[in-house]
N, C-alpha and C. Protein backbone atom coordinates (compact mmCIF):
# COMPACT_ATOMS: atom_id res chain seq x y z
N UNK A 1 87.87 83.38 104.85
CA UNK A 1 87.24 84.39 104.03
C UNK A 1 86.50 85.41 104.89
N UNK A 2 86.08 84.78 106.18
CA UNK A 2 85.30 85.59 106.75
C UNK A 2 86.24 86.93 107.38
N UNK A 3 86.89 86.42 107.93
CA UNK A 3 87.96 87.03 108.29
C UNK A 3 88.34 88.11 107.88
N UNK A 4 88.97 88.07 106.04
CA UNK A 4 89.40 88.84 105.48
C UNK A 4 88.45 89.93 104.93
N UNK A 5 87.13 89.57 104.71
CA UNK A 5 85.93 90.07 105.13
C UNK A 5 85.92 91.48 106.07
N UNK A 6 85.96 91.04 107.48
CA UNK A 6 86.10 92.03 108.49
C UNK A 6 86.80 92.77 108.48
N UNK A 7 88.11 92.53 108.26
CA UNK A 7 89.54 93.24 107.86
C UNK A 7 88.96 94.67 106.94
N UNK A 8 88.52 93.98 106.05
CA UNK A 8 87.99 94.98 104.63
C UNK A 8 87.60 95.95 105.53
N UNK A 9 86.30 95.12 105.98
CA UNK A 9 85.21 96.07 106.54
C UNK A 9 86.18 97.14 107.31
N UNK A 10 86.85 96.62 107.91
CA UNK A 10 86.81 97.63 109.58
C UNK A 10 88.01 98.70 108.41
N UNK A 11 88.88 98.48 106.96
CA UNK A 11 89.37 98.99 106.66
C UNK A 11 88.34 100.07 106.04
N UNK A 12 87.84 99.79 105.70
CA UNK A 12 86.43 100.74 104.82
C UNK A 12 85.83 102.00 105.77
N UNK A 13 85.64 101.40 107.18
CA UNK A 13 84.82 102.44 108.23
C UNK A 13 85.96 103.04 108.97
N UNK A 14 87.71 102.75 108.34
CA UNK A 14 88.45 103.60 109.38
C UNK A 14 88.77 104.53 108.23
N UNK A 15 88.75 104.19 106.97
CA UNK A 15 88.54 105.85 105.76
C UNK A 15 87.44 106.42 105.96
N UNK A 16 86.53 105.74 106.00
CA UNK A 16 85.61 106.65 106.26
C UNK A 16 85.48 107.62 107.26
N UNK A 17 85.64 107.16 108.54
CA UNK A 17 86.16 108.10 109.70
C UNK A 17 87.14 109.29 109.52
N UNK A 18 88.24 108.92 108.73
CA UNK A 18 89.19 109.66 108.53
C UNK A 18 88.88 111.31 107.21
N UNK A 19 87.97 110.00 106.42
CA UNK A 19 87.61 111.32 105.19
C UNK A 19 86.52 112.74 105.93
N UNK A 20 86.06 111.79 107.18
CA UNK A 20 84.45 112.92 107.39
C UNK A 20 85.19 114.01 108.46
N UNK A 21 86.68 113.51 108.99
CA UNK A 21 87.07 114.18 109.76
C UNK A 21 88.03 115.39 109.44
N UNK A 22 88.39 114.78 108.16
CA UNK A 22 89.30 115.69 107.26
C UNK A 22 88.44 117.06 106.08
N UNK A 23 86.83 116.57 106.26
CA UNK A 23 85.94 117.32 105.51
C UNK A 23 85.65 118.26 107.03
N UNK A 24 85.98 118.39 107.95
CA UNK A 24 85.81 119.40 109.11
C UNK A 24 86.45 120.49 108.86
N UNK A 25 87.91 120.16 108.24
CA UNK A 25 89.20 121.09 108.63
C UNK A 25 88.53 121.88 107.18
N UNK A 26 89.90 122.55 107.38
CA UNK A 26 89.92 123.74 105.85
C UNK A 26 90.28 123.17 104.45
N UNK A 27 89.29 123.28 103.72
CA UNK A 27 89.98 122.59 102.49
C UNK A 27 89.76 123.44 101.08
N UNK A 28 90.70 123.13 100.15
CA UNK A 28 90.62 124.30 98.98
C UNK A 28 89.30 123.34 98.28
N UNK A 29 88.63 124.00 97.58
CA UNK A 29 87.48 123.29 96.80
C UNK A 29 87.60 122.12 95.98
N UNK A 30 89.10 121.61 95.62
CA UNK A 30 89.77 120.53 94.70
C UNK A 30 89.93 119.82 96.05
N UNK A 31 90.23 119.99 97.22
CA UNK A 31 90.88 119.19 97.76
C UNK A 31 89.06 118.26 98.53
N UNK A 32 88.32 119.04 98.69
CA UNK A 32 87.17 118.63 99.70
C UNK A 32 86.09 118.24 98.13
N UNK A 33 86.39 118.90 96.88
CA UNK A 33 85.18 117.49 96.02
C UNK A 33 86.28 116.13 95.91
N UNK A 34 87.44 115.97 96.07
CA UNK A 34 88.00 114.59 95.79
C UNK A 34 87.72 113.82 96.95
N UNK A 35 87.83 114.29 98.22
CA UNK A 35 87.61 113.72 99.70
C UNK A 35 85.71 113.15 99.47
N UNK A 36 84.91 114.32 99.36
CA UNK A 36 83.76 113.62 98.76
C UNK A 36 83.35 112.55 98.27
N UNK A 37 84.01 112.61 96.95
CA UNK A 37 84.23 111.35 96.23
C UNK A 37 85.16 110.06 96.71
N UNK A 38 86.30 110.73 97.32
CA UNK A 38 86.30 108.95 98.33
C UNK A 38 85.68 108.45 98.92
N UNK A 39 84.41 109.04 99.90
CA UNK A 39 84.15 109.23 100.95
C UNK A 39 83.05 108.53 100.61
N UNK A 40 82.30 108.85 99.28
CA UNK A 40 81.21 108.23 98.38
C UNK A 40 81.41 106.67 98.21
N UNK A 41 82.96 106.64 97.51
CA UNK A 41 83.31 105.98 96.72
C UNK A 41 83.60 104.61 98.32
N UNK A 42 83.94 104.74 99.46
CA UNK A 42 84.29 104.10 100.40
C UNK A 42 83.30 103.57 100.95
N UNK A 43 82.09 104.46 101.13
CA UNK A 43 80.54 104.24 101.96
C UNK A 43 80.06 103.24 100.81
N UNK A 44 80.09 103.47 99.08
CA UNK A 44 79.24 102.21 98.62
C UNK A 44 80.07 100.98 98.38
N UNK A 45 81.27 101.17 98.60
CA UNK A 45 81.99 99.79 98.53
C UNK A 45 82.04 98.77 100.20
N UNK A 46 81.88 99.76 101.16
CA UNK A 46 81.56 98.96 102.21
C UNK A 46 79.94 98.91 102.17
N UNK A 47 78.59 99.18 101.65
CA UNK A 47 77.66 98.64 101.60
C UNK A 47 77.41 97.29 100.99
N UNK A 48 78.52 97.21 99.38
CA UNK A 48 78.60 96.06 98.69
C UNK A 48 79.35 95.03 99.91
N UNK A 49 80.09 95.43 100.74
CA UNK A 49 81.15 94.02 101.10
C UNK A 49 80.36 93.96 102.11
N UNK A 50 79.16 94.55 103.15
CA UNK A 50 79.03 94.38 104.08
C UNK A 50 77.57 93.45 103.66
N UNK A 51 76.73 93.98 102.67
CA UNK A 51 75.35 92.77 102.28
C UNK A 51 75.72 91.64 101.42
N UNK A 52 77.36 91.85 100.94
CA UNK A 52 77.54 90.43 100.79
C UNK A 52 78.18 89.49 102.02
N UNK A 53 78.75 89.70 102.34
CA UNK A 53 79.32 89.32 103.87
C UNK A 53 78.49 88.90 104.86
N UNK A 54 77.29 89.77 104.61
CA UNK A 54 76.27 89.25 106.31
C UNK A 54 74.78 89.29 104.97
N UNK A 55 74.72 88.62 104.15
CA UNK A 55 73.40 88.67 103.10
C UNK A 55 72.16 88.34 103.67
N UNK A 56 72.37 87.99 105.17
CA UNK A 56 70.68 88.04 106.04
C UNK A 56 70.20 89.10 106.83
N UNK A 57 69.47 90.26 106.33
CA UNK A 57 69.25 91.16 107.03
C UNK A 57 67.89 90.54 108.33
N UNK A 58 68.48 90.82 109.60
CA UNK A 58 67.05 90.74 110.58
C UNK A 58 66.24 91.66 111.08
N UNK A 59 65.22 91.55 110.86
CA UNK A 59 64.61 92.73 111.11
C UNK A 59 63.41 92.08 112.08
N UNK A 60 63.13 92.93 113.20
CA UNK A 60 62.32 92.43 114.29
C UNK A 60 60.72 92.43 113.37
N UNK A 61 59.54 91.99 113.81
CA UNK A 61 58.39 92.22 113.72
C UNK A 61 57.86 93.50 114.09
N UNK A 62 56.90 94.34 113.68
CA UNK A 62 56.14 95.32 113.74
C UNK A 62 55.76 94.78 114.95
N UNK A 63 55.51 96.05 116.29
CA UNK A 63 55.05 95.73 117.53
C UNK A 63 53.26 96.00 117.40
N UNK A 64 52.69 95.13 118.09
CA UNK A 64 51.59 95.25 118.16
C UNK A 64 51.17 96.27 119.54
N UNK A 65 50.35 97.30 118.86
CA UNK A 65 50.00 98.07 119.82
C UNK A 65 48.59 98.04 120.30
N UNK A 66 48.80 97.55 121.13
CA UNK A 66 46.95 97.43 122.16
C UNK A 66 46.18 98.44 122.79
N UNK A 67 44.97 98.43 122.55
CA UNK A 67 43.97 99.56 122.99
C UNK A 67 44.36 99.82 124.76
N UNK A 68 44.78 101.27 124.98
CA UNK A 68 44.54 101.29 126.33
C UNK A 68 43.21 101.41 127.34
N UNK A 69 43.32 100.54 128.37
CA UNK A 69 42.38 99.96 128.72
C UNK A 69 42.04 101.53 129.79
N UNK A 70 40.62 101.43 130.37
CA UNK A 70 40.20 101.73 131.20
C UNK A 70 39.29 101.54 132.14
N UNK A 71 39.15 102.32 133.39
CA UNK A 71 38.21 101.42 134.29
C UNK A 71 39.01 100.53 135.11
N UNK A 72 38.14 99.76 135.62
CA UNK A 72 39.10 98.63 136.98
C UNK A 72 39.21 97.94 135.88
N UNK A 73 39.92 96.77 136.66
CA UNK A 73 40.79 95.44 135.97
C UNK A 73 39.63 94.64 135.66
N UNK A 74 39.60 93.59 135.70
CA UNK A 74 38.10 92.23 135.47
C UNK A 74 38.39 91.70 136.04
């Protein structure tokens, strides 16, 4: 499952690549709102397969930032 998973995925981010590259070129106004809308339609279906697929987001701790010191050492 996992597998077929990735597959998806990496199928999802190579339309996507393809739609943002095809919204560069020249397009008649029918042709670049439908590309849009795949493009929409591709980015929230790989958000759904990708937080179900990996459903543990990690996120580091807030860094603690310390008073800078001055003067000699102790």
């Amino acid at each position: 499952m996992l597998d077929e998973n990735l597959a998806r995925i990496r199928a999802h981010r190579s339309n996507i690549h393809r739609y943002r590259s095809l919204l560069e070129t020249r397009l008649s106004d029918l042709e670049r709102r439908f590309i849009e809308r795949r493009l929409s339609e591709e980015s929230s279906a790989l958000e759904a397969l990708t937080s179900q697929t990996f459903p543990i987001a990690l996120t580091m701790p807030p860094r603690l930032v310390l008073p800078a010191t001055t003067g000699a050492a102790p």
